[in-house]
N, C-alpha and C. Protein backbone atom coordinates (compact mmCIF):
# COMPACT_ATOMS: atom_id res chain seq x y z
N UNK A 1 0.83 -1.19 0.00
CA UNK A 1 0.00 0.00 0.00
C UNK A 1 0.87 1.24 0.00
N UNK A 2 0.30 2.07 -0.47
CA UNK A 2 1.41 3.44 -0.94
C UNK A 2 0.54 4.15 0.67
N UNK A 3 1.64 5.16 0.24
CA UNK A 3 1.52 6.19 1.74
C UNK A 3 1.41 7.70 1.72
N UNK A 4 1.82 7.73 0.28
CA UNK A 4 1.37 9.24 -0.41
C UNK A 4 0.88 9.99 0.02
N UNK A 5 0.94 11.39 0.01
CA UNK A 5 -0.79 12.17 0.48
C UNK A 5 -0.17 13.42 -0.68
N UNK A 6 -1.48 13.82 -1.46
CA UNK A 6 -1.46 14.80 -2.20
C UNK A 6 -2.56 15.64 -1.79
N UNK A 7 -2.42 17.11 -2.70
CA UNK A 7 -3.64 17.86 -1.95
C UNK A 7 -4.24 18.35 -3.59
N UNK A 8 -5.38 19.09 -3.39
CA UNK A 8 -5.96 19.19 -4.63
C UNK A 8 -6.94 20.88 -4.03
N UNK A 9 -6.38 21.77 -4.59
CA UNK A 9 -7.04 23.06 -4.26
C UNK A 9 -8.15 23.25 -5.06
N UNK A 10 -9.37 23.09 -5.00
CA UNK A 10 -10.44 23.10 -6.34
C UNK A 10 -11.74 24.53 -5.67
N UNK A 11 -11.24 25.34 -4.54
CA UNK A 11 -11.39 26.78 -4.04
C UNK A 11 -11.93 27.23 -5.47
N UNK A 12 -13.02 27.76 -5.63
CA UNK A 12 -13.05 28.94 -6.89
C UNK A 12 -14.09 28.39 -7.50
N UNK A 13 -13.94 26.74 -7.84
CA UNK A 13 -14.47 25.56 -9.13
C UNK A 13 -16.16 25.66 -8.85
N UNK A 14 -16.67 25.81 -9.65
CA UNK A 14 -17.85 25.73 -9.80
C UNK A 14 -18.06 24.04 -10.06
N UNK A 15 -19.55 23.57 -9.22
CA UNK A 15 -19.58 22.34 -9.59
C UNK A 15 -20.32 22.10 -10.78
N UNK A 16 -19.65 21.04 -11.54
CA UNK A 16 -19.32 19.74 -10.58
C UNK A 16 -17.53 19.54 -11.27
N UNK A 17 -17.14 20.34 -11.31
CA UNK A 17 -15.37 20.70 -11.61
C UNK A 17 -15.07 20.12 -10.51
N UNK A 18 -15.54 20.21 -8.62
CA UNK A 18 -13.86 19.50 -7.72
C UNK A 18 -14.77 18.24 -7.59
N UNK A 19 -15.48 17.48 -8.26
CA UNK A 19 -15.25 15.73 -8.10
C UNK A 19 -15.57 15.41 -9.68
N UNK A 20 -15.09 16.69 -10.92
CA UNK A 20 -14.42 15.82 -11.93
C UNK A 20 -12.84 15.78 -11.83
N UNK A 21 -12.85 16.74 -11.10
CA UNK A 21 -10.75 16.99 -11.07
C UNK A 21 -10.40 16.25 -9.80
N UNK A 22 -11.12 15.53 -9.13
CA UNK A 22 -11.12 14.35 -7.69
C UNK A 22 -10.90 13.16 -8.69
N UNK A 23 -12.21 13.33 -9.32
CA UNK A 23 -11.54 11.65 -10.16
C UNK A 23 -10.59 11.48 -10.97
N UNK A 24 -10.45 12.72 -11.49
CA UNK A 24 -8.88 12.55 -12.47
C UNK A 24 -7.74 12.24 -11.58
N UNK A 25 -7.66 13.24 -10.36
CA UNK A 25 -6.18 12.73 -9.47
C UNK A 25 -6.26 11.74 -9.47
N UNK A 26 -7.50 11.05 -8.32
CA UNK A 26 -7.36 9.18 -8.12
C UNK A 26 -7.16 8.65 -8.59
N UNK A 27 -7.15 8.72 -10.17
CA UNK A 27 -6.91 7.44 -10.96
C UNK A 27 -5.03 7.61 -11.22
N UNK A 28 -4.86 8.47 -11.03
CA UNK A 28 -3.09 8.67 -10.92
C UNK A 28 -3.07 8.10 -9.66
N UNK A 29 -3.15 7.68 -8.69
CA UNK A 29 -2.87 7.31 -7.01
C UNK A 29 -2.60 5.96 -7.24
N UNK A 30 -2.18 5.46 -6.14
CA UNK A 30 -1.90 4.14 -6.05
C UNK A 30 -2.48 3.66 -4.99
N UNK A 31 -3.44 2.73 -4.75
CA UNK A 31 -3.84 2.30 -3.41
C UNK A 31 -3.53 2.89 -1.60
N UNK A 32 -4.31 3.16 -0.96
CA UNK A 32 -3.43 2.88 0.44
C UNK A 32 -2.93 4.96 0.27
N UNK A 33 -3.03 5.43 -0.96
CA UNK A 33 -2.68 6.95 -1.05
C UNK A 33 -3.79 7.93 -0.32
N UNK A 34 -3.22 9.39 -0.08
CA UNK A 34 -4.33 10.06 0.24
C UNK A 34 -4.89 10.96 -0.88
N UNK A 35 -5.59 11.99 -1.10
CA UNK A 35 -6.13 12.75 -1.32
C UNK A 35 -6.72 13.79 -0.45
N UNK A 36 -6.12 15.10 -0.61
CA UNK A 36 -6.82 15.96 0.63
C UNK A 36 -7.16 17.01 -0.83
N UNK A 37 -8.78 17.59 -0.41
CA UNK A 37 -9.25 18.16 -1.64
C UNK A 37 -10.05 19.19 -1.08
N UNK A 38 -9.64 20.74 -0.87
CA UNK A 38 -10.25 21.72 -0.30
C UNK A 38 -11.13 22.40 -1.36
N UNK A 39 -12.11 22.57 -0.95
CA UNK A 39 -13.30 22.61 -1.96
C UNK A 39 -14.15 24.00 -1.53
N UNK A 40 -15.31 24.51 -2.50
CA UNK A 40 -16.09 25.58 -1.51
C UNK A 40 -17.64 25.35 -2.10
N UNK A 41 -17.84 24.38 -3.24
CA UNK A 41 -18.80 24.22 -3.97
C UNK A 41 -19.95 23.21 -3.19
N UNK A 42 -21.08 23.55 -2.52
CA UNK A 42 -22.10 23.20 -2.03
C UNK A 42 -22.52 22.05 -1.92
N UNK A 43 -22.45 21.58 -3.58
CA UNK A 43 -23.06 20.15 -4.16
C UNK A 43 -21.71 19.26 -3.65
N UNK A 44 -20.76 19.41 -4.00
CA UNK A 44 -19.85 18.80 -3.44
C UNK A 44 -19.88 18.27 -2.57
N UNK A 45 -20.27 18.60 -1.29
CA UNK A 45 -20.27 18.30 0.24
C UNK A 45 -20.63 16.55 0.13
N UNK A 46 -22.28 16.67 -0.87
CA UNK A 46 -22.12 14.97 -0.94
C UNK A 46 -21.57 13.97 -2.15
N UNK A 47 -21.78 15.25 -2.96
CA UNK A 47 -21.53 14.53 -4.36
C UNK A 47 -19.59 13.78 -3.95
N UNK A 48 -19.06 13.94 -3.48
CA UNK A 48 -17.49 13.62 -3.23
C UNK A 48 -17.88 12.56 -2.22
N UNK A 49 -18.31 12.19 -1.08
CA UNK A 49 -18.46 11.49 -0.29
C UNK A 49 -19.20 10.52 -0.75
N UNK A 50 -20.51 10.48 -1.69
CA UNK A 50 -21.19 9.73 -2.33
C UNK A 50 -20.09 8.93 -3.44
N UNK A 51 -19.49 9.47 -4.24
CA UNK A 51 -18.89 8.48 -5.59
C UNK A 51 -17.23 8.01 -4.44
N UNK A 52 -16.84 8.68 -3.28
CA UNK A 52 -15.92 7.91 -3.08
C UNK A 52 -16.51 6.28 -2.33
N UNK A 53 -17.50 6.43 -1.81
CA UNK A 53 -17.86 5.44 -1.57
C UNK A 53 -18.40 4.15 -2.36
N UNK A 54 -18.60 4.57 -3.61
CA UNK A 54 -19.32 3.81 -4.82
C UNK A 54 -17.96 3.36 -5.38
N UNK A 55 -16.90 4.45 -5.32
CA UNK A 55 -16.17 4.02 -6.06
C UNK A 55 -15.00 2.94 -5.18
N UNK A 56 -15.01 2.81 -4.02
CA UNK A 56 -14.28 2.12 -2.81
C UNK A 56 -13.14 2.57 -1.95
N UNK A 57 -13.39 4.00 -2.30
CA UNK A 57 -12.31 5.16 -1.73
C UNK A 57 -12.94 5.19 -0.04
N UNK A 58 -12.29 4.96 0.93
CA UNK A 58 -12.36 5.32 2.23
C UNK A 58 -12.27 7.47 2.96
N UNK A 59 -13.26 7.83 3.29
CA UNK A 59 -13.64 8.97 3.26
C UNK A 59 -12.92 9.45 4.84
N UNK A 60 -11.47 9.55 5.49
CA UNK A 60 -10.76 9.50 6.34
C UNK A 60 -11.05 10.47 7.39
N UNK A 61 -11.60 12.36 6.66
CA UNK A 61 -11.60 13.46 7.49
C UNK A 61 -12.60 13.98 6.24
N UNK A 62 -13.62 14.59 7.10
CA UNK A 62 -14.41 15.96 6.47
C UNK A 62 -14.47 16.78 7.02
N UNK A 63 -14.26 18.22 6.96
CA UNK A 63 -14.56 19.19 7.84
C UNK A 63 -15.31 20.27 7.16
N UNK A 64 -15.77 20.68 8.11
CA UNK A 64 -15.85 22.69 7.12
C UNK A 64 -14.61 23.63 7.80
N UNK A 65 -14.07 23.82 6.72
CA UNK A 65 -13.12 24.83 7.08
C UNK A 65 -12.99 26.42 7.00
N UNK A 66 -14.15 26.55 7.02
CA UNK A 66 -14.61 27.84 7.01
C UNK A 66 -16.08 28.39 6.69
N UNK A 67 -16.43 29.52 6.37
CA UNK A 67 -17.74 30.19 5.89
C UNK A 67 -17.93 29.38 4.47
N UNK A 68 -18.87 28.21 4.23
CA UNK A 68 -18.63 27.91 3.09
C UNK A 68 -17.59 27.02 1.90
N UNK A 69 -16.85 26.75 3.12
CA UNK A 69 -15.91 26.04 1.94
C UNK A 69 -15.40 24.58 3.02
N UNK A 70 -14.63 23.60 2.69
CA UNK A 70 -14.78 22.22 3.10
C UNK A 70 -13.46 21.68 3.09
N UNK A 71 -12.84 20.87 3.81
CA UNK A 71 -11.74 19.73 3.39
C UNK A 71 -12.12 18.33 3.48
N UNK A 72 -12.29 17.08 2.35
CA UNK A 72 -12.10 16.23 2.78
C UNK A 72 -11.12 15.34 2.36
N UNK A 73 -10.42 14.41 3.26
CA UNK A 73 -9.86 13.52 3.10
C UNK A 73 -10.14 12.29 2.61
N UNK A 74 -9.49 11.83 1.48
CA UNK A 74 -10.09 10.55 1.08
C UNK A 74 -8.82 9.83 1.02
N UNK A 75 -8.76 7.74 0.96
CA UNK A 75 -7.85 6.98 0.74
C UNK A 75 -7.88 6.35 -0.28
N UNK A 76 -7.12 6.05 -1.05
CA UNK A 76 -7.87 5.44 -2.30
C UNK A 76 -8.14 3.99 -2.10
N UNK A 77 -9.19 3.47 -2.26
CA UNK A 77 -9.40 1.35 -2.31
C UNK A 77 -8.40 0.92 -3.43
């Protein structure tokens, strides 16, 4: 299992841009990697938590990190 952790700034992205540019990183990752993906887009909140779970990604940390905007952590399956 890899041990990686990358981050992914998608601040600004109108959705559904930070879980099409979520699935593009992951598929570069290698198992057992992280993904940390700071986001501010609304729909997001489930739409990212929903396909990591469909897709077999482990969902590690969510937070709100402010007025509006989010971090979550994902692992890749």
């Amino acid at each position: 299992m890899g041990g990686g952790s990358y981050a992914l700034d998608s601040l600004g992205a109108v959705c559904p841009f930070p879980l099409i540019e979520a699935k593009d990183v992951m598929t570069t990752l290698e198992p057992g990697e992280r993904l940390v993906i700071d986001f501010d887009c609304t729909q997001a909140t489930e739409a990212i938590p929903h396909w990591a779970a469909e897709d077999g990604h482990e969902v590690l940390d969510f937070r709100e990190k402010g007025e509006a905007s989010w971090q979550i952590t994902l692992r890749k399956g």
